[in-house]
Every structure is written in C-alpha cells, then in structure tokens.
PDB file of N, CA and C in Angstrom:
ATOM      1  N   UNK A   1      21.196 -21.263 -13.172  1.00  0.00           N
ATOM      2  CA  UNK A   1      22.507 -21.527 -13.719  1.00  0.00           C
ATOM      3  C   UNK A   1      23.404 -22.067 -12.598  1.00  0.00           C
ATOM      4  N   UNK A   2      24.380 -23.237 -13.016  1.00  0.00           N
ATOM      5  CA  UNK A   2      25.221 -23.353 -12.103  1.00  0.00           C
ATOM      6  C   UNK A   2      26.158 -23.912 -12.703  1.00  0.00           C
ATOM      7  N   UNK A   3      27.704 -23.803 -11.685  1.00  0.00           N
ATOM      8  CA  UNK A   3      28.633 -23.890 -12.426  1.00  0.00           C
ATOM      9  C   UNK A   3      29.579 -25.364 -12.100  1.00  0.00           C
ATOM     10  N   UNK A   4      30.304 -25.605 -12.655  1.00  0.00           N
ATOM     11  CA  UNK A   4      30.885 -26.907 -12.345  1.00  0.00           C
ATOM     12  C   UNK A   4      32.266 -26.915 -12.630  1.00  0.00           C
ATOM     13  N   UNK A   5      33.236 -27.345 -11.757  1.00  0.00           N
ATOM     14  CA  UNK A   5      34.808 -27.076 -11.608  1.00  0.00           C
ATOM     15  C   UNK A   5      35.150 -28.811 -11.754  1.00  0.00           C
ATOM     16  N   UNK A   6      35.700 -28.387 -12.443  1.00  0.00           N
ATOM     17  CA  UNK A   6      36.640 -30.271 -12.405  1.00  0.00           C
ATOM     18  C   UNK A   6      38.138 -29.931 -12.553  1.00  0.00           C
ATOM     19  N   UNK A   7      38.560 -30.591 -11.727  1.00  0.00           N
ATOM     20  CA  UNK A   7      39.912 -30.705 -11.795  1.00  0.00           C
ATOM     21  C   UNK A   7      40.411 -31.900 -11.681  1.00  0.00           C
ATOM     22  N   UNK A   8      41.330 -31.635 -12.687  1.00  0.00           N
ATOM     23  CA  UNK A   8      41.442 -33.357 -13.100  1.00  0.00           C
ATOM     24  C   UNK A   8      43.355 -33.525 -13.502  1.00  0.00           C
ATOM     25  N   UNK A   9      43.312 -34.491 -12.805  1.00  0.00           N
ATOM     26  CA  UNK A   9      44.914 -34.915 -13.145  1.00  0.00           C
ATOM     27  C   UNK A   9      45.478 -35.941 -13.988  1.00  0.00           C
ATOM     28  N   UNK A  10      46.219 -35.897 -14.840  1.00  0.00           N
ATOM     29  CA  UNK A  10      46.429 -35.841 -15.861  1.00  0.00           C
ATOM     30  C   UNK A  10      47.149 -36.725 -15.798  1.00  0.00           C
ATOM     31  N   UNK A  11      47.244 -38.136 -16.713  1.00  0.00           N
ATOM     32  CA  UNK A  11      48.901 -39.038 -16.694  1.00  0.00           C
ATOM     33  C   UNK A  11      49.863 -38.317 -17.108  1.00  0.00           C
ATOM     34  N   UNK A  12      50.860 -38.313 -16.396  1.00  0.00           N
ATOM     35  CA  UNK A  12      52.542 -37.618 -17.369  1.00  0.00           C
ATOM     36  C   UNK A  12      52.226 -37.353 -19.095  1.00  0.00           C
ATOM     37  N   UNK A  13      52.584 -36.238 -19.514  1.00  0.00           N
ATOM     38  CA  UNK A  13      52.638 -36.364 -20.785  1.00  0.00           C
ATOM     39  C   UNK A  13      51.722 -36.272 -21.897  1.00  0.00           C
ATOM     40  N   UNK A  14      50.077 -36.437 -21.262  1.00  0.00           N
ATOM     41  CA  UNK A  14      48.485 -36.341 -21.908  1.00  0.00           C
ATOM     42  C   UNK A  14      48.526 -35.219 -22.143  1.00  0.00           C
ATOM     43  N   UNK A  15      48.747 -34.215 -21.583  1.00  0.00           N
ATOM     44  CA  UNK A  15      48.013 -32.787 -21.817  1.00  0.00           C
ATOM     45  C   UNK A  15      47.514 -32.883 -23.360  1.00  0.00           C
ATOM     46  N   UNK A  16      48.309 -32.973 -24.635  1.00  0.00           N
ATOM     47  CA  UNK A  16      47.817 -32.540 -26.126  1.00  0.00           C
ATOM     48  C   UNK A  16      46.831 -33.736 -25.660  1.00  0.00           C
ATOM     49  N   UNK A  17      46.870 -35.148 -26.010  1.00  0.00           N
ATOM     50  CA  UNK A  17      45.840 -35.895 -26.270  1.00  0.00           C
ATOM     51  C   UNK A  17      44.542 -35.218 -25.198  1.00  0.00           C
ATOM     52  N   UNK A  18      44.721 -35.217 -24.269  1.00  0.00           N
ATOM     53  CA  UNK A  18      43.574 -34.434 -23.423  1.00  0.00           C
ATOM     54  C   UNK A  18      42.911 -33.180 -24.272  1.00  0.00           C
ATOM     55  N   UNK A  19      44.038 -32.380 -24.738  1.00  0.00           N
ATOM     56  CA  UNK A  19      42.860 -31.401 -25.290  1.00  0.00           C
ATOM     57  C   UNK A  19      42.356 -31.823 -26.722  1.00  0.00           C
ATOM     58  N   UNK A  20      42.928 -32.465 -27.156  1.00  0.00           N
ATOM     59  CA  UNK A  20      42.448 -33.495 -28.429  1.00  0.00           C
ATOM     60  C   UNK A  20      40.676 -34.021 -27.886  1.00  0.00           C
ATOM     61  N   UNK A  21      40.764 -34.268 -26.897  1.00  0.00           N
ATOM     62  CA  UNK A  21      39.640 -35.583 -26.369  1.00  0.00           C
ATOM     63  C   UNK A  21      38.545 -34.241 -26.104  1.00  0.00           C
ATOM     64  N   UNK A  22      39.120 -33.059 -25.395  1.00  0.00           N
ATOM     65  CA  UNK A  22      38.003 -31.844 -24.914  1.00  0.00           C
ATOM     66  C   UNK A  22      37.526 -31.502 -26.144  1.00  0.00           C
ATOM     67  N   UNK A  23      37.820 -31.047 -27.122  1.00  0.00           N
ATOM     68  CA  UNK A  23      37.726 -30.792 -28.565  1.00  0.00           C
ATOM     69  C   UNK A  23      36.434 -31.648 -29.646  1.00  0.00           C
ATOM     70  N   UNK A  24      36.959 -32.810 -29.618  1.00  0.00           N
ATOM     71  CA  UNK A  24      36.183 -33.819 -30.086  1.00  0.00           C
ATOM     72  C   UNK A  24      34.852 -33.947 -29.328  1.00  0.00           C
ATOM     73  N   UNK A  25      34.763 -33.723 -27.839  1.00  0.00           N
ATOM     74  CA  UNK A  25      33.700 -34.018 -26.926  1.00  0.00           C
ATOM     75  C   UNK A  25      32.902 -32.687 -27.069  1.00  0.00           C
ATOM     76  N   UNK A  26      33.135 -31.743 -27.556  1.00  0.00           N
ATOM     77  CA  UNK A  26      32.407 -31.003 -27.426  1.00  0.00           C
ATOM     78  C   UNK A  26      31.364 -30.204 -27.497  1.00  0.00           C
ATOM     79  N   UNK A  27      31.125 -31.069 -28.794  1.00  0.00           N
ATOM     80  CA  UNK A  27      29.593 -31.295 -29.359  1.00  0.00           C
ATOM     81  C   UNK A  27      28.749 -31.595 -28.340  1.00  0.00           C
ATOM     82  N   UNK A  28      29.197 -33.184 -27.818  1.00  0.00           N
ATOM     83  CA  UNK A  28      28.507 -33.951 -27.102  1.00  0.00           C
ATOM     84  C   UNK A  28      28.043 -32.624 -25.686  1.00  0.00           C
ATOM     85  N   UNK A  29      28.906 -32.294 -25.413  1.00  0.00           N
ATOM     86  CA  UNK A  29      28.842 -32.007 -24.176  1.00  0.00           C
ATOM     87  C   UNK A  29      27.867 -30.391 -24.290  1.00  0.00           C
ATOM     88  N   UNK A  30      28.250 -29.325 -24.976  1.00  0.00           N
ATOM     89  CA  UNK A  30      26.920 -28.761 -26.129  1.00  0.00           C
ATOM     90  C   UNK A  30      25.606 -29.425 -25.451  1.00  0.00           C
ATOM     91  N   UNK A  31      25.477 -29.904 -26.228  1.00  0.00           N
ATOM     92  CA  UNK A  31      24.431 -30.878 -26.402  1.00  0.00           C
ATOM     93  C   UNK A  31      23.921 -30.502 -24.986  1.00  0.00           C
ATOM     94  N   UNK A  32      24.566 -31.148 -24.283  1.00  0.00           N
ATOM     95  CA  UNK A  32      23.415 -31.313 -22.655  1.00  0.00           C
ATOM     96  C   UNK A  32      23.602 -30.434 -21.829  1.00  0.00           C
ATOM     97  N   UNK A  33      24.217 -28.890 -22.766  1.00  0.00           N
ATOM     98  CA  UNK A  33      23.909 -27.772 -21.989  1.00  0.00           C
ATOM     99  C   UNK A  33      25.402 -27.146 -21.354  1.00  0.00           C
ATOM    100  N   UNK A  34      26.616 -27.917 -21.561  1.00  0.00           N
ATOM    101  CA  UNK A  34      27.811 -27.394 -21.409  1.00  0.00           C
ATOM    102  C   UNK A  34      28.376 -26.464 -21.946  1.00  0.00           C
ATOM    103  N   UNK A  35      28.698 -25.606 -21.079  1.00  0.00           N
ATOM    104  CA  UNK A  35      29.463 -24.111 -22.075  1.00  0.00           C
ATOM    105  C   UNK A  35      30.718 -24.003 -20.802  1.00  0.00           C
ATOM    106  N   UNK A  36      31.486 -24.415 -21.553  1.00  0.00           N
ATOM    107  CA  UNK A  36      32.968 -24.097 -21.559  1.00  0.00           C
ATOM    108  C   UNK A  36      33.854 -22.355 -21.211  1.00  0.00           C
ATOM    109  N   UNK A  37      33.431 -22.342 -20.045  1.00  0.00           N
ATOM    110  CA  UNK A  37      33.851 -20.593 -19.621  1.00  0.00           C
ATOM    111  C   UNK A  37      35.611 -20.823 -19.145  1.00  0.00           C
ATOM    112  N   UNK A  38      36.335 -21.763 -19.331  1.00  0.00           N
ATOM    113  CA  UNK A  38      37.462 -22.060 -19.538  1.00  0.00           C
ATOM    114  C   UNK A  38      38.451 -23.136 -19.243  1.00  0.00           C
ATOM    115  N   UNK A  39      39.715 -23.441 -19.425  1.00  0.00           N
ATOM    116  CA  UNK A  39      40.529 -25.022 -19.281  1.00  0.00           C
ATOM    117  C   UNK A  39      41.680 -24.304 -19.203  1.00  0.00           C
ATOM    118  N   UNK A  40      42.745 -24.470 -17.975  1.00  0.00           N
ATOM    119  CA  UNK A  40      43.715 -23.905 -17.417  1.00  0.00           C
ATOM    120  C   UNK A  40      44.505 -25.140 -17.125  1.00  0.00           C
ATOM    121  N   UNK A  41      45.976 -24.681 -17.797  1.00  0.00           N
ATOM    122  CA  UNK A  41      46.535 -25.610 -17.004  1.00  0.00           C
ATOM    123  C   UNK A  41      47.839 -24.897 -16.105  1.00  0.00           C
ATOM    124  N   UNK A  42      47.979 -25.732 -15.260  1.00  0.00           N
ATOM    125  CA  UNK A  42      49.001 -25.393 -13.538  1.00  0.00           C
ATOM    126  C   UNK A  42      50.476 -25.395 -14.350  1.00  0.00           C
ATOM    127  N   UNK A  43      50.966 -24.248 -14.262  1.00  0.00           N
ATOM    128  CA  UNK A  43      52.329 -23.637 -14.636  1.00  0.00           C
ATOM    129  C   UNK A  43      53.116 -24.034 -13.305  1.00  0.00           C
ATOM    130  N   UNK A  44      52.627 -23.444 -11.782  1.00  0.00           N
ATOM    131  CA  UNK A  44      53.818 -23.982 -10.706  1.00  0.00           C
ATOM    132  C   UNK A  44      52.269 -24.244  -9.468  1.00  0.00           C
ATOM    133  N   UNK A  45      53.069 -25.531  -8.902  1.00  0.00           N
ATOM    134  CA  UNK A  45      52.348 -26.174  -8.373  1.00  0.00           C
ATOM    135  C   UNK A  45      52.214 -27.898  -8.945  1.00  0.00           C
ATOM    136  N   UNK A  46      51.173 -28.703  -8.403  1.00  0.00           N
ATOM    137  CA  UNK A  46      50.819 -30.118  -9.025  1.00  0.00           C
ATOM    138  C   UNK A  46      50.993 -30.006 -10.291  1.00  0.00           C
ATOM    139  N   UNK A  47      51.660 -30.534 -10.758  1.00  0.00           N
ATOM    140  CA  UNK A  47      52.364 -30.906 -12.167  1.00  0.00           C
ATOM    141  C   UNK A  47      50.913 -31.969 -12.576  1.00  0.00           C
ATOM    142  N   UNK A  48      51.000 -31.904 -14.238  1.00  0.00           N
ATOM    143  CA  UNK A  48      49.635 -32.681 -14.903  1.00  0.00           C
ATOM    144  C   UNK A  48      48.520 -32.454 -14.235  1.00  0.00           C
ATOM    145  N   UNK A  49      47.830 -31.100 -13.838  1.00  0.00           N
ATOM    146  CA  UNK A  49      47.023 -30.985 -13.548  1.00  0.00           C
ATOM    147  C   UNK A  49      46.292 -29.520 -14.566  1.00  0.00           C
ATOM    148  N   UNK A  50      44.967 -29.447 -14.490  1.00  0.00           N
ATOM    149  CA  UNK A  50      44.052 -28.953 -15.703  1.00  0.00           C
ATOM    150  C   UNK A  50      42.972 -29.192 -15.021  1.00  0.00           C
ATOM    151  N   UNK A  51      42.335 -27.109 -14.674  1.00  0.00           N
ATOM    152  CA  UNK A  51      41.022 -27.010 -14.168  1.00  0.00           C
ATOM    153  C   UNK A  51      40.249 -26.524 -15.208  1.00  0.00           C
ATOM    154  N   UNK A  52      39.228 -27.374 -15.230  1.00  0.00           N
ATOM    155  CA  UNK A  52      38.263 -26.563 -16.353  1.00  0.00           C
ATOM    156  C   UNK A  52      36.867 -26.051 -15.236  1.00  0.00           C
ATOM    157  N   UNK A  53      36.230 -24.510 -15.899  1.00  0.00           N
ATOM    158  CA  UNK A  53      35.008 -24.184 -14.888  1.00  0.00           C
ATOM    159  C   UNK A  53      34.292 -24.208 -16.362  1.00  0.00           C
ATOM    160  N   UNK A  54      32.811 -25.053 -16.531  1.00  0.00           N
ATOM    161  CA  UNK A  54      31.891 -25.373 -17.207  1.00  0.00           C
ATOM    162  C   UNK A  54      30.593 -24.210 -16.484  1.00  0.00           C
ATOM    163  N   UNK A  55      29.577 -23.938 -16.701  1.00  0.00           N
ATOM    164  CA  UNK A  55      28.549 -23.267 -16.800  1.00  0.00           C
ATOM    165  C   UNK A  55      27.603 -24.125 -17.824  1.00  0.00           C
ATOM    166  N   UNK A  56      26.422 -24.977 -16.724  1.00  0.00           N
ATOM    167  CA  UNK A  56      25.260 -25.196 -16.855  1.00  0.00           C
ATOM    168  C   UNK A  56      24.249 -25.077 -16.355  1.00  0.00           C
ATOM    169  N   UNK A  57      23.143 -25.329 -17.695  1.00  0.00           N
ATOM    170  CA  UNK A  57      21.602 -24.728 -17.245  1.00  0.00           C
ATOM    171  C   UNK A  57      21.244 -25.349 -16.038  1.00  0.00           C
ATOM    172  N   UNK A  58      21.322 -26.410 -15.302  1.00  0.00           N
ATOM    173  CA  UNK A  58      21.141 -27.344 -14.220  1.00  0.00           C
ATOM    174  C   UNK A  58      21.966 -28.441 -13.482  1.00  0.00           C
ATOM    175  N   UNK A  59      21.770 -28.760 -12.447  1.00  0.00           N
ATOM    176  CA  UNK A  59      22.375 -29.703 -11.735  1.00  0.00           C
ATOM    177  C   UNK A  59      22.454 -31.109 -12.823  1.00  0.00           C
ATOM    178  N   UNK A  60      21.331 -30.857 -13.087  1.00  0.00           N
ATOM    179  CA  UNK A  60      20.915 -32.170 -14.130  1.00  0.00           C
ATOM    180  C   UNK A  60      21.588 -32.449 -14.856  1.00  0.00           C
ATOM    181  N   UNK A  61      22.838 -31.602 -15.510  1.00  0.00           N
ATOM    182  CA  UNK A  61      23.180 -31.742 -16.753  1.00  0.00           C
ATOM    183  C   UNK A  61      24.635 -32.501 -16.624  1.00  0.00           C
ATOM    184  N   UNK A  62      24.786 -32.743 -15.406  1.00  0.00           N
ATOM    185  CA  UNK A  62      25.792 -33.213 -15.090  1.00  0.00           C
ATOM    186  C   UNK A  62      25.428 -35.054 -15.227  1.00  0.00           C
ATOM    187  N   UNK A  63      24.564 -35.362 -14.810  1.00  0.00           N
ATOM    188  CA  UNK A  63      23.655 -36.789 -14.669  1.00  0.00           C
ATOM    189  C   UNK A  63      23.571 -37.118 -16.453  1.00  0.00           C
ATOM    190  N   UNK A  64      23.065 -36.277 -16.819  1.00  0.00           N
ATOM    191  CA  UNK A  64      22.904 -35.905 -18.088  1.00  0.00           C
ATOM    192  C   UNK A  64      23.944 -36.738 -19.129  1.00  0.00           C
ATOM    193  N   UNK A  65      24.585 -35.664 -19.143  1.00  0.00           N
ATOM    194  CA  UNK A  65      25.672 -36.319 -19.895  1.00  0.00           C
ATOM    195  C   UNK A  65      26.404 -37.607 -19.626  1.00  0.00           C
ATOM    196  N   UNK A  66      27.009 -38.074 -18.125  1.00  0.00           N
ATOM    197  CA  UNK A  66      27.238 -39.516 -17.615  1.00  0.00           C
ATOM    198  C   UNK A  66      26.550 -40.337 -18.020  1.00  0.00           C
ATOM    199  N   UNK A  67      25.336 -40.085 -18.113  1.00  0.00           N
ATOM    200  CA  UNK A  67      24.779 -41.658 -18.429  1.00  0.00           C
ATOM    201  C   UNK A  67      24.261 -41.737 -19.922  1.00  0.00           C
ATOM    202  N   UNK A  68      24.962 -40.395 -20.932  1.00  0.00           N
ATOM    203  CA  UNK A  68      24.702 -40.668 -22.096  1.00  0.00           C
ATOM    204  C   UNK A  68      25.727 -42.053 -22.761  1.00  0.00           C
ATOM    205  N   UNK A  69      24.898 -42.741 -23.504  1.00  0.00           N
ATOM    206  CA  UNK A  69      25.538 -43.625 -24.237  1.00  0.00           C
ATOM    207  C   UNK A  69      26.770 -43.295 -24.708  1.00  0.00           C
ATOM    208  N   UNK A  70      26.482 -42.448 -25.444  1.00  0.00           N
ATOM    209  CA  UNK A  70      27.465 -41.218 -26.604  1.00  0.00           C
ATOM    210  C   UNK A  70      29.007 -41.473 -26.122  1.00  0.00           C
ATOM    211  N   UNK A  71      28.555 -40.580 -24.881  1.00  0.00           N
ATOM    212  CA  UNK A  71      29.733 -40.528 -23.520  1.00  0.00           C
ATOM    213  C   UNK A  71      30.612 -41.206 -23.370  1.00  0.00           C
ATOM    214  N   UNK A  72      29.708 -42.549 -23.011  1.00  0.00           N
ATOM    215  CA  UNK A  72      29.941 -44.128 -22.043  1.00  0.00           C
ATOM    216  C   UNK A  72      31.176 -44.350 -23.379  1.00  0.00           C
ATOM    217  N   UNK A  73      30.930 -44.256 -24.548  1.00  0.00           N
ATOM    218  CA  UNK A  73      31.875 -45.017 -25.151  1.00  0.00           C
ATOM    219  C   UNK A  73      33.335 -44.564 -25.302  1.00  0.00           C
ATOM    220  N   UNK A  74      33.851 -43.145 -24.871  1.00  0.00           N
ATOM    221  CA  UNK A  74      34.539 -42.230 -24.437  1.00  0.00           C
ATOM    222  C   UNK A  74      35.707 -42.436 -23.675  1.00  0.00           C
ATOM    223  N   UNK A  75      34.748 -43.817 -22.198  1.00  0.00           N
ATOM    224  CA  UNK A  75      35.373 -44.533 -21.286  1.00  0.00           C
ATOM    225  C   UNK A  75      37.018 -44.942 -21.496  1.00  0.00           C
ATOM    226  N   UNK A  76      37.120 -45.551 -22.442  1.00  0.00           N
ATOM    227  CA  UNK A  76      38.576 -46.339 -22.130  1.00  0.00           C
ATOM    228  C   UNK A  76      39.545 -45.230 -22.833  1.00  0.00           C
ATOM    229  N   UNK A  77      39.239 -44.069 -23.289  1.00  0.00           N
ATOM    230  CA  UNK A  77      40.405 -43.094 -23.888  1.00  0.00           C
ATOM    231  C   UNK A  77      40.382 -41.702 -22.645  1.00  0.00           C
ATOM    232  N   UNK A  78      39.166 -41.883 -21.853  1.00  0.00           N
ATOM    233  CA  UNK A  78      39.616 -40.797 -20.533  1.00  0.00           C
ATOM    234  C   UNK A  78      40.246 -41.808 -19.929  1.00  0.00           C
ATOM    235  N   UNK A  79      39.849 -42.826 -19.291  1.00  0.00           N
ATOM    236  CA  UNK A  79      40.988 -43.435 -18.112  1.00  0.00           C
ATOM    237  C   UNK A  79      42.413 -43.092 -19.274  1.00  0.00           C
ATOM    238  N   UNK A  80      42.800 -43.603 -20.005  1.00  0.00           N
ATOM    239  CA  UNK A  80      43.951 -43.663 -20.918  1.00  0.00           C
ATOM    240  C   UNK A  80      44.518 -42.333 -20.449  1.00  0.00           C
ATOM    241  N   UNK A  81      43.929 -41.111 -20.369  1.00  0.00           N
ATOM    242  CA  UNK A  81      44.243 -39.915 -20.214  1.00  0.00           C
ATOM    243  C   UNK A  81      44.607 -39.161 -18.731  1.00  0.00           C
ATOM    244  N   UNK A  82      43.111 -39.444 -18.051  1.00  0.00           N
ATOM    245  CA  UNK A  82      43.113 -38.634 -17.135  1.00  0.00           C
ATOM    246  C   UNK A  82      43.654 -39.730 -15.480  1.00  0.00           C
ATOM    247  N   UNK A  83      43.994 -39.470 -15.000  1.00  0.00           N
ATOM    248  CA  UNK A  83      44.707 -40.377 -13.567  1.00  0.00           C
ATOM    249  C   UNK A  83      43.370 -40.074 -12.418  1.00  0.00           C
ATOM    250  N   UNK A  84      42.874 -38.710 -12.257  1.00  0.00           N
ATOM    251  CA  UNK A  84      42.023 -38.803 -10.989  1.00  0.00           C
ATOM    252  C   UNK A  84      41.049 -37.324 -11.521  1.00  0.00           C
ATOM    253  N   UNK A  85      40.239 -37.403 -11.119  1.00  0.00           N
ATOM    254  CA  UNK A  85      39.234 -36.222 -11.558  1.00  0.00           C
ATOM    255  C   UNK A  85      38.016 -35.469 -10.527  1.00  0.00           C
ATOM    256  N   UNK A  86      37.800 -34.604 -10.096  1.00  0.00           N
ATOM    257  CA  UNK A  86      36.911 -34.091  -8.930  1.00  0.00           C
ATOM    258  C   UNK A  86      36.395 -32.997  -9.527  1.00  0.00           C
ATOM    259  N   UNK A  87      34.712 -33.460  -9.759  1.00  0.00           N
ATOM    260  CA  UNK A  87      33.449 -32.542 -10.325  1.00  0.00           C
ATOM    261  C   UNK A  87      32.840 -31.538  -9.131  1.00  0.00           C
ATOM    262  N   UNK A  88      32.868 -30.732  -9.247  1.00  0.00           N
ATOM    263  CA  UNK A  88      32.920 -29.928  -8.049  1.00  0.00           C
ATOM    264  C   UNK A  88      31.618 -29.288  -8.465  1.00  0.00           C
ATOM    265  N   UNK A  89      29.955 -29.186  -8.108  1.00  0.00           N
ATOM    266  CA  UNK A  89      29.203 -28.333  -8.840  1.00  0.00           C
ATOM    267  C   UNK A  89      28.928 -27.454  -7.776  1.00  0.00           C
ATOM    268  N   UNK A  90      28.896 -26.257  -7.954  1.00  0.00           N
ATOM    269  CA  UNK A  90      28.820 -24.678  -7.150  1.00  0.00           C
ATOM    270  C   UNK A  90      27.554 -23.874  -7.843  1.00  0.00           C
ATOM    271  N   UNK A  91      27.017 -22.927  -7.068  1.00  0.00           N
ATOM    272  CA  UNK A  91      26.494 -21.360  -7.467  1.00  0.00           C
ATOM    273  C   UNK A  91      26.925 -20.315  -7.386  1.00  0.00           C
ATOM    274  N   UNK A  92      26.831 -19.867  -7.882  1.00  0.00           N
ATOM    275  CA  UNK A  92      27.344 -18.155  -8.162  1.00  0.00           C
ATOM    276  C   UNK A  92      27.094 -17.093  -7.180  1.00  0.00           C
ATOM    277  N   UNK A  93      27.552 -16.632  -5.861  1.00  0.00           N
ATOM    278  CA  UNK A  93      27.488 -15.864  -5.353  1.00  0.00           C
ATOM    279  C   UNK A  93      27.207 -14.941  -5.498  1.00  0.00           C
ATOM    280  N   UNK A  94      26.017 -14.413  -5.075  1.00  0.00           N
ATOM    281  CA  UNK A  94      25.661 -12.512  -4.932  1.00  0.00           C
ATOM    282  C   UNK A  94      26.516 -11.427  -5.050  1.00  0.00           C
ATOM    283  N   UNK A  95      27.745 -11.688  -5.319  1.00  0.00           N
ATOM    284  CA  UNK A  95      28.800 -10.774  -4.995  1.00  0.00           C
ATOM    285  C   UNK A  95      29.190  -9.728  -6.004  1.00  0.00           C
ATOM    286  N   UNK A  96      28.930  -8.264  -6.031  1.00  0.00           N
ATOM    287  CA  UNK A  96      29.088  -7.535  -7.365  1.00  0.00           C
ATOM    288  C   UNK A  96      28.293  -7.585  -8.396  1.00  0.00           C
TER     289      UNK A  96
END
C-alpha cells in the first residue's frame, strides 16, 4: 500500500467546480485503485489551496490512471480549475 498527497492550487474562486470535477472523477479514479482517505481545504495560510491524501494498491496506479484515455479527456477542465499541482507518493511509517 502506498499513499499519495497532492496538493494542488486552485484558480481564485474553483473550489465548488473543483469538487464538482473530484466527484464526477471518481469512478474513474476507483477504477485504478484510488481510495480517497480525504480533501481538505486551507482555512489560514495559502489561500485556493486543497490537499487531498489518496491510498493506493501501488506506485503503479498513479501511471495508471495518467495515461488513461478516460482521464486524458478531463485535460482542458483541470487546467480550467487547478493553477499548479504536486503528487507527492509516500509509505506509511512503522509508527504505532
């Protein structure tokens, strides 16, 4: 299992259409093994910003989904949305 952090910044004003777009995608993203352990957005601090931490079966699933077709067509309503985005994939520490 491993987990994946994106944080992603937001044009002025997207947040609803953004979670409109997470919503709709989420089949897709299902699909290649995405489970959604949560989507936060920044009360004080960087303004239009929204971390989501995902939990997948593999590194793979990240490759996975990018180069699904499905996805690809997705393209011109995330730029529309999102301004800058950083996929961060991690493991889960021994801890507790």
């Amino acid at each position: 299992m491993v987990y994946v952090q994106a944080q992603i910044k937001l044009h002025p004003g997207k947040q609803t259409e953004f979670v409109s777009l997470l919503n709709t995608l989420m089949p897709l993203l299902n699909k290649h093994g995405w489970k959604l352990i949560g989507s936060f957005s920044a009360m004080v601090g960087r303004f239009n910003t929204v971390l989501d931490l995902w939990e997948l079966p593999n590194p793979n699933a990240v490759e996975s989904l990018l180069s699904d077709p499905a996805f690809a067509k997705y393209a011109p309503t995330i730029h529309d949305i999102i301004e800058d985005e950083v996929l961060t994939v991690m493991s889960k520490l021994p801890i507790g």
